[in-house]
C-alpha atoms as a PDB file:
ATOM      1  CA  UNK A   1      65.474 142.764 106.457  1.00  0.00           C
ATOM      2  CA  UNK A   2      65.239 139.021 107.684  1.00  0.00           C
ATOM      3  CA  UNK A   3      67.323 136.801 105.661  1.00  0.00           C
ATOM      4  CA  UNK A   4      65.729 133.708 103.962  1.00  0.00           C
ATOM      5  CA  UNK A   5      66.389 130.569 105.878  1.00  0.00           C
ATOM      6  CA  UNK A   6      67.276 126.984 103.895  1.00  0.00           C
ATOM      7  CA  UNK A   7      69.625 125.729 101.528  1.00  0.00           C
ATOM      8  CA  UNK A   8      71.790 128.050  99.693  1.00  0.00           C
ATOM      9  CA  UNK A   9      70.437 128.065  95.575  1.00  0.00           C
ATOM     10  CA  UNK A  10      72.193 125.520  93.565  1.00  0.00           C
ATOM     11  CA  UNK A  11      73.699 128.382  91.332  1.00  0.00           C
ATOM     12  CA  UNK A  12      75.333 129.929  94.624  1.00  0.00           C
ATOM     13  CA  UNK A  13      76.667 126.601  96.033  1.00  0.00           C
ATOM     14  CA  UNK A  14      79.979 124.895  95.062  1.00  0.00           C
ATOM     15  CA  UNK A  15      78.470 121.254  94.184  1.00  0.00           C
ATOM     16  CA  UNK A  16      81.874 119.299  92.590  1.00  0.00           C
ATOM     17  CA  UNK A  17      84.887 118.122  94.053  1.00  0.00           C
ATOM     18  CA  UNK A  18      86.648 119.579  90.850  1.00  0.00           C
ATOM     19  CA  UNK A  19      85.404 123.397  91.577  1.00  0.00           C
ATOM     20  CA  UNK A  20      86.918 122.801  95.605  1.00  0.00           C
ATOM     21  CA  UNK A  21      90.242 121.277  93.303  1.00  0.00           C
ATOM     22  CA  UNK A  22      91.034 124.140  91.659  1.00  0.00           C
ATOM     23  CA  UNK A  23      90.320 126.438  94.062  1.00  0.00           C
ATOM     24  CA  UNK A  24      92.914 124.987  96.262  1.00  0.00           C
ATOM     25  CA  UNK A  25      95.231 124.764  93.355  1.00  0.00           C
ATOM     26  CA  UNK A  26      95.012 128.273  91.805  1.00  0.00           C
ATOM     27  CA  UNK A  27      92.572 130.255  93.948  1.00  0.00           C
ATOM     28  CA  UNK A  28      93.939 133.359  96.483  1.00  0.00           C
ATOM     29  CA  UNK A  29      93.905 133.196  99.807  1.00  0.00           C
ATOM     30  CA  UNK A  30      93.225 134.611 102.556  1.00  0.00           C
ATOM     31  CA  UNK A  31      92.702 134.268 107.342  1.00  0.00           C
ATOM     32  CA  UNK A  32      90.206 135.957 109.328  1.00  0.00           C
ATOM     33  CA  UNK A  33      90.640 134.408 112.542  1.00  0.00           C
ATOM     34  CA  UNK A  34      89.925 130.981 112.580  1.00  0.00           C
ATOM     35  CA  UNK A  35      88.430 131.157 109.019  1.00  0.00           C
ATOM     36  CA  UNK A  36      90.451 131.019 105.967  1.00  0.00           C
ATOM     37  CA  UNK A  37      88.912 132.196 102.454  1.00  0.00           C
ATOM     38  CA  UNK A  38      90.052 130.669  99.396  1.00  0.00           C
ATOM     39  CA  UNK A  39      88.470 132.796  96.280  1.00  0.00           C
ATOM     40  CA  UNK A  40      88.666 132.637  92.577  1.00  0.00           C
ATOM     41  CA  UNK A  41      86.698 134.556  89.817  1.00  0.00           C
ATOM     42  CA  UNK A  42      84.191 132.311  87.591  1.00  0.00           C
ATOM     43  CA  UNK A  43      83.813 134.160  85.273  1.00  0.00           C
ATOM     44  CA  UNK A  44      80.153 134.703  86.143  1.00  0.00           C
ATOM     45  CA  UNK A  45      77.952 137.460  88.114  1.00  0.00           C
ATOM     46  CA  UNK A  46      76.881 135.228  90.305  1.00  0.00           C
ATOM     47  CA  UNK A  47      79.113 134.191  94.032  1.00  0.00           C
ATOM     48  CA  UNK A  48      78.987 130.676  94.613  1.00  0.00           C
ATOM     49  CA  UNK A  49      80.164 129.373  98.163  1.00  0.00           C
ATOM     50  CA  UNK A  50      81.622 126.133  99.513  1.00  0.00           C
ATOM     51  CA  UNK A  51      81.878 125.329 102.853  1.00  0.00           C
ATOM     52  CA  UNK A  52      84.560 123.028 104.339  1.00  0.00           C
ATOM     53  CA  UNK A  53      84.894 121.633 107.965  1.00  0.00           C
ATOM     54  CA  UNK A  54      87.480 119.438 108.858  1.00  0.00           C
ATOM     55  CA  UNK A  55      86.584 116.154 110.542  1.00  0.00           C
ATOM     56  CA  UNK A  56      89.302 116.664 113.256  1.00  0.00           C
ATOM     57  CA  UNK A  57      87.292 119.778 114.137  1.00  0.00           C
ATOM     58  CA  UNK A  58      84.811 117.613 115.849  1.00  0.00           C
ATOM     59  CA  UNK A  59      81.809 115.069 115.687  1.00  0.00           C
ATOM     60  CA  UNK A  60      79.350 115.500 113.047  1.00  0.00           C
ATOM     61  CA  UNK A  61      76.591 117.197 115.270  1.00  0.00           C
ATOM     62  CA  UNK A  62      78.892 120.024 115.771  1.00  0.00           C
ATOM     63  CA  UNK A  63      80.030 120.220 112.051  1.00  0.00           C
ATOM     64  CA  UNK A  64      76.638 120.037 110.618  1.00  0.00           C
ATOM     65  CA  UNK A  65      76.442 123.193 113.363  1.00  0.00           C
ATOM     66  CA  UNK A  66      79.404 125.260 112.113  1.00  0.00           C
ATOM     67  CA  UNK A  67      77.878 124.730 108.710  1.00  0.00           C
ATOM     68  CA  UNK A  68      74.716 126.045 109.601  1.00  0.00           C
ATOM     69  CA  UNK A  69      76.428 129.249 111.428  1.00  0.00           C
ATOM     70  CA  UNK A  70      78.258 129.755 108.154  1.00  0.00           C
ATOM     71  CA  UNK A  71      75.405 129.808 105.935  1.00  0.00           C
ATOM     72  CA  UNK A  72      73.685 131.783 107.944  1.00  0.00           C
ATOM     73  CA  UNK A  73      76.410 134.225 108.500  1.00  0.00           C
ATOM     74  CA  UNK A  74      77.246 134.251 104.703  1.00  0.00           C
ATOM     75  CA  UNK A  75      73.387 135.308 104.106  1.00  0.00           C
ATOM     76  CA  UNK A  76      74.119 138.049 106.261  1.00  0.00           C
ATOM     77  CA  UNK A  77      76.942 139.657 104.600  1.00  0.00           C
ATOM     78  CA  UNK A  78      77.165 138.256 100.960  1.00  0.00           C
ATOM     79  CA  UNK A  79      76.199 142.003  99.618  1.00  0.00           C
ATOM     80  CA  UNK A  80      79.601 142.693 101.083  1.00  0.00           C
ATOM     81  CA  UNK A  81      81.668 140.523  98.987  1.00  0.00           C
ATOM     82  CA  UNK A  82      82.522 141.321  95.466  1.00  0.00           C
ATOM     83  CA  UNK A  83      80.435 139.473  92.687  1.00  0.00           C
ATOM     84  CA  UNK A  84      81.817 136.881  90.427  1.00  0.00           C
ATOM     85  CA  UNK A  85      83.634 134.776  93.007  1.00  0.00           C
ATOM     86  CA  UNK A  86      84.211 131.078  93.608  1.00  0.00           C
ATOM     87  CA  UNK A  87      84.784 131.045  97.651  1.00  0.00           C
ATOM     88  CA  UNK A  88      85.739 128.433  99.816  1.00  0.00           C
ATOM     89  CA  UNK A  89      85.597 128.689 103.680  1.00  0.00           C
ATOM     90  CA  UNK A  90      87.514 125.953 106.097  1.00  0.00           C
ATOM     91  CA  UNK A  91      87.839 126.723 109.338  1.00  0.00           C
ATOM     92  CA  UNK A  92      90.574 125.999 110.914  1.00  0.00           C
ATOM     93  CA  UNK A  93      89.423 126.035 114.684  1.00  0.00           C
ATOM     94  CA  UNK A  94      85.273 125.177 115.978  1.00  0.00           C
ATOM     95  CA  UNK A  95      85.246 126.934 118.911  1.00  0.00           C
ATOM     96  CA  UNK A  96      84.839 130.231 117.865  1.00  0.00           C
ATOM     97  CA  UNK A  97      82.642 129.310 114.831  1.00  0.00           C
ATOM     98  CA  UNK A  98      79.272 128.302 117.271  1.00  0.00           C
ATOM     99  CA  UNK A  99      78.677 131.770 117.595  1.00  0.00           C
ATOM    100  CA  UNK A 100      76.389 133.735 114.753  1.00  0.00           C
ATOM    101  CA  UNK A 101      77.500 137.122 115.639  1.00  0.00           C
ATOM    102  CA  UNK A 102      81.150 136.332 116.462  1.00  0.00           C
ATOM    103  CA  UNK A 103      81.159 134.460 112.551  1.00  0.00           C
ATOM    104  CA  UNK A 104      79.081 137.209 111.001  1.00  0.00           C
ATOM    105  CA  UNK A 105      81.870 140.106 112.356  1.00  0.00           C
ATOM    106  CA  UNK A 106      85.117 137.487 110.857  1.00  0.00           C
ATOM    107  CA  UNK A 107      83.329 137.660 107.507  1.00  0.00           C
ATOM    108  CA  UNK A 108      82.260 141.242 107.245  1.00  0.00           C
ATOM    109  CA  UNK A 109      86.287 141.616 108.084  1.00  0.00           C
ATOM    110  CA  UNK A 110      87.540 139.235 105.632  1.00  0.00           C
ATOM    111  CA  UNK A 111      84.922 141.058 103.026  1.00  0.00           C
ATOM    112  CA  UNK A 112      87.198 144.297 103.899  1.00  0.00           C
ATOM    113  CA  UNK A 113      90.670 141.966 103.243  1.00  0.00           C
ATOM    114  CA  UNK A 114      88.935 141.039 100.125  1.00  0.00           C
ATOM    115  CA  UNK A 115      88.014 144.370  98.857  1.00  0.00           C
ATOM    116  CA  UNK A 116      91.033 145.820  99.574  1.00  0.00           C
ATOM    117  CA  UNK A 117      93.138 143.195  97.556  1.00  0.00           C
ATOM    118  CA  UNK A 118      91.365 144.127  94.435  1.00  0.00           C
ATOM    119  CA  UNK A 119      91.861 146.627  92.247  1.00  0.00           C
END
């Protein structure tokens, strides 16, 4: 099934500074590769995502890029993530995050970290 292509819904995004605030201050965390995943429940059925990518990490062209994989990538594999989350990703290193398939396979395996943690 070909995944829709766009924006992400406003009810699955992470819009406010306060929502990336307290997911830094009280959300779980957790690495795959050069992605970490910062989660939270919201009390809600619905998964809303934020995406992070660190100005170090490069120019803007190749944020705006890694950005795009992610989104893409979190299209892909959302169905494997529990429901009800707040999740941040940041990556932590570019390189490896310009690929689709090499991003897709580090968030089907942080899916598996995730559903293993809970109960």
């Amino acid at each position: 099934m070909r995944q829709a292509h766009g924006p992400l819904p406003t009810a699955e995004r992470l819009r406010k500074r306060g929502d990336y605030l307290r997911l830094r201050a009280s959300g779980a965390r957790l690495r795959s590769g050069p992605i970490r995943v910062q989660f939270t429940p919201n009390g809600t059925k619905t998964t809303r995502l934020g995406i992070t990518v660190p100005k170090f990490e490069g120019l803007a062209p190749l944020r705006n890029r890694i950005k795009r994989i992610l989104r893409e990538s979190w299209r892909t594999v959302r169905a494997d993530f529990p429901p009800g989350l707040d999740i941040v990703l940041i990556v932590d290193a570019a390189e490896p995050c310009t690929e689709l398939a090499a991003v897709v396979a580090l968030l089907e395996r942080a899916a598996q970290k995730l559903n293993s943690k809970r109960p």
